[in-house]
Protein backbone atom coordinates (compact mmCIF):
# COMPACT_ATOMS: atom_id res chain seq x y z
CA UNK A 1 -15.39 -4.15 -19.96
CA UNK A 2 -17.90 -4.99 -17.60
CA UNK A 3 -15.20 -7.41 -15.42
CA UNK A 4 -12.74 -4.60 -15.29
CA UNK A 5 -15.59 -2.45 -14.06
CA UNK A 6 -17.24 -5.43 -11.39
CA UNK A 7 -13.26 -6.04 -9.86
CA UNK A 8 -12.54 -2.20 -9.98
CA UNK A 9 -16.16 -1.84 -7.73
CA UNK A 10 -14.69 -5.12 -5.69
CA UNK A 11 -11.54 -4.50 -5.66
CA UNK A 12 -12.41 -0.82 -4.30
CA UNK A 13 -14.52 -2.89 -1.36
CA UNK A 14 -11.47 -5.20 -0.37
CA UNK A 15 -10.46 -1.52 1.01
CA UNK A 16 -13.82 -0.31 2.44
CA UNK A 17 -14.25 -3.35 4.56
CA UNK A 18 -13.05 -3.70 8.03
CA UNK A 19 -10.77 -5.88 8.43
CA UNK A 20 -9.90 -4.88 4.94
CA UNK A 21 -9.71 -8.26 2.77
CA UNK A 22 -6.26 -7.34 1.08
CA UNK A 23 -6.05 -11.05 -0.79
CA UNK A 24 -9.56 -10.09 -2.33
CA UNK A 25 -7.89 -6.55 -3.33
CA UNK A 26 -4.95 -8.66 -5.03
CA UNK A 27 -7.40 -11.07 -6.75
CA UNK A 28 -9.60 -8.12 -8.41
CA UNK A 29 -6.52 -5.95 -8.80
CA UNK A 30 -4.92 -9.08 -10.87
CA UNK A 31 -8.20 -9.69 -12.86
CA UNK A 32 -7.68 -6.09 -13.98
CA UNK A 33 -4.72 -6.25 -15.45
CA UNK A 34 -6.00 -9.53 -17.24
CA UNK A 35 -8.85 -7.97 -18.32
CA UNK A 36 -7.24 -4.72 -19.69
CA UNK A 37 -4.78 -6.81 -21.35
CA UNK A 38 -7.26 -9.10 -23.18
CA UNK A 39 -9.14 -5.59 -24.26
CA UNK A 40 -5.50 -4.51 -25.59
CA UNK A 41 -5.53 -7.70 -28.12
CA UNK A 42 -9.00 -7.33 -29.28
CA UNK A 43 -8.38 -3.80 -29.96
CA UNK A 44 -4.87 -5.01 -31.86
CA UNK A 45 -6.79 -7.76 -33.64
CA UNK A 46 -9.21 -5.32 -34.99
CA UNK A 47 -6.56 -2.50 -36.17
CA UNK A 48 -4.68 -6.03 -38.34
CA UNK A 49 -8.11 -6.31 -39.89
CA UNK A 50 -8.77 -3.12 -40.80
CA UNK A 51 -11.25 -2.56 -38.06
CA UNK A 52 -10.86 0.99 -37.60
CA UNK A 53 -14.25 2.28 -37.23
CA UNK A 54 -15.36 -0.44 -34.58
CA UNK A 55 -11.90 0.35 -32.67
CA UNK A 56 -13.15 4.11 -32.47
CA UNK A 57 -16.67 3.39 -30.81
CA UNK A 58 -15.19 1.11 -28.86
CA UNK A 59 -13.27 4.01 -27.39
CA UNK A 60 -16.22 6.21 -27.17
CA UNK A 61 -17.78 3.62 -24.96
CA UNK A 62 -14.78 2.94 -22.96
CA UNK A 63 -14.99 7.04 -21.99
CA UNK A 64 -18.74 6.90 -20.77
CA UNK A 65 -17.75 3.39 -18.88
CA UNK A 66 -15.23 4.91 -17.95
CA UNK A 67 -16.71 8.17 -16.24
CA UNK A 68 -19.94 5.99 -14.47
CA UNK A 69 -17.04 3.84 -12.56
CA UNK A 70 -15.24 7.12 -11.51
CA UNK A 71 -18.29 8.64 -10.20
CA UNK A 72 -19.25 5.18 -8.26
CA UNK A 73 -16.17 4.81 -6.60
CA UNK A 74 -16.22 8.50 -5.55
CA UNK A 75 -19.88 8.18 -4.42
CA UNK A 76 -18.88 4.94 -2.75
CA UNK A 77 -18.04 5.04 0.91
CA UNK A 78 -14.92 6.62 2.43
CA UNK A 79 -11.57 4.02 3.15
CA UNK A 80 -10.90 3.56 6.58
CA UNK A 81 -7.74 3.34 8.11
């Protein structure tokens, strides 16, 4: 979790930036997706093993995670165009 949140922050900046780095928005935005996805199979492994409780405070923490990175990227600086 704390990749997807450090690329989503970066990735976020590739935008912010002037000249905005749009190959540095691709490479976060791709490391997302990688991340989320490897989150996905841990979370699948667990539910096979009868991992329910640990699968629901995972979620819990995913929330609060979850709300800090939405309220840094709306503190963070406006995108210019």
């Amino acid at each position: 979790s704390v990749l997807v949140v450090y690329s989503s922050l970066f990735l976020r900046w590739s935008f912010v930036v002037q000249p905005q780095n749009l190959f540095l928005g691709a490479c976060h935005f791709t490391n997302i997706c990688a991340q989320l996805n490897q989150g996905r199979r841990a979370i699948q492994y667990k539910l096979e093993n009868g991992q329910q409780g640990q699968v629901e405070e995972l979620a819990k923490q995913v929330g609060m995670v979850g709300a800090v990175m939405g309220g840094a990227i709306m503190a963070g600086p406006p995108v210019r165009r």
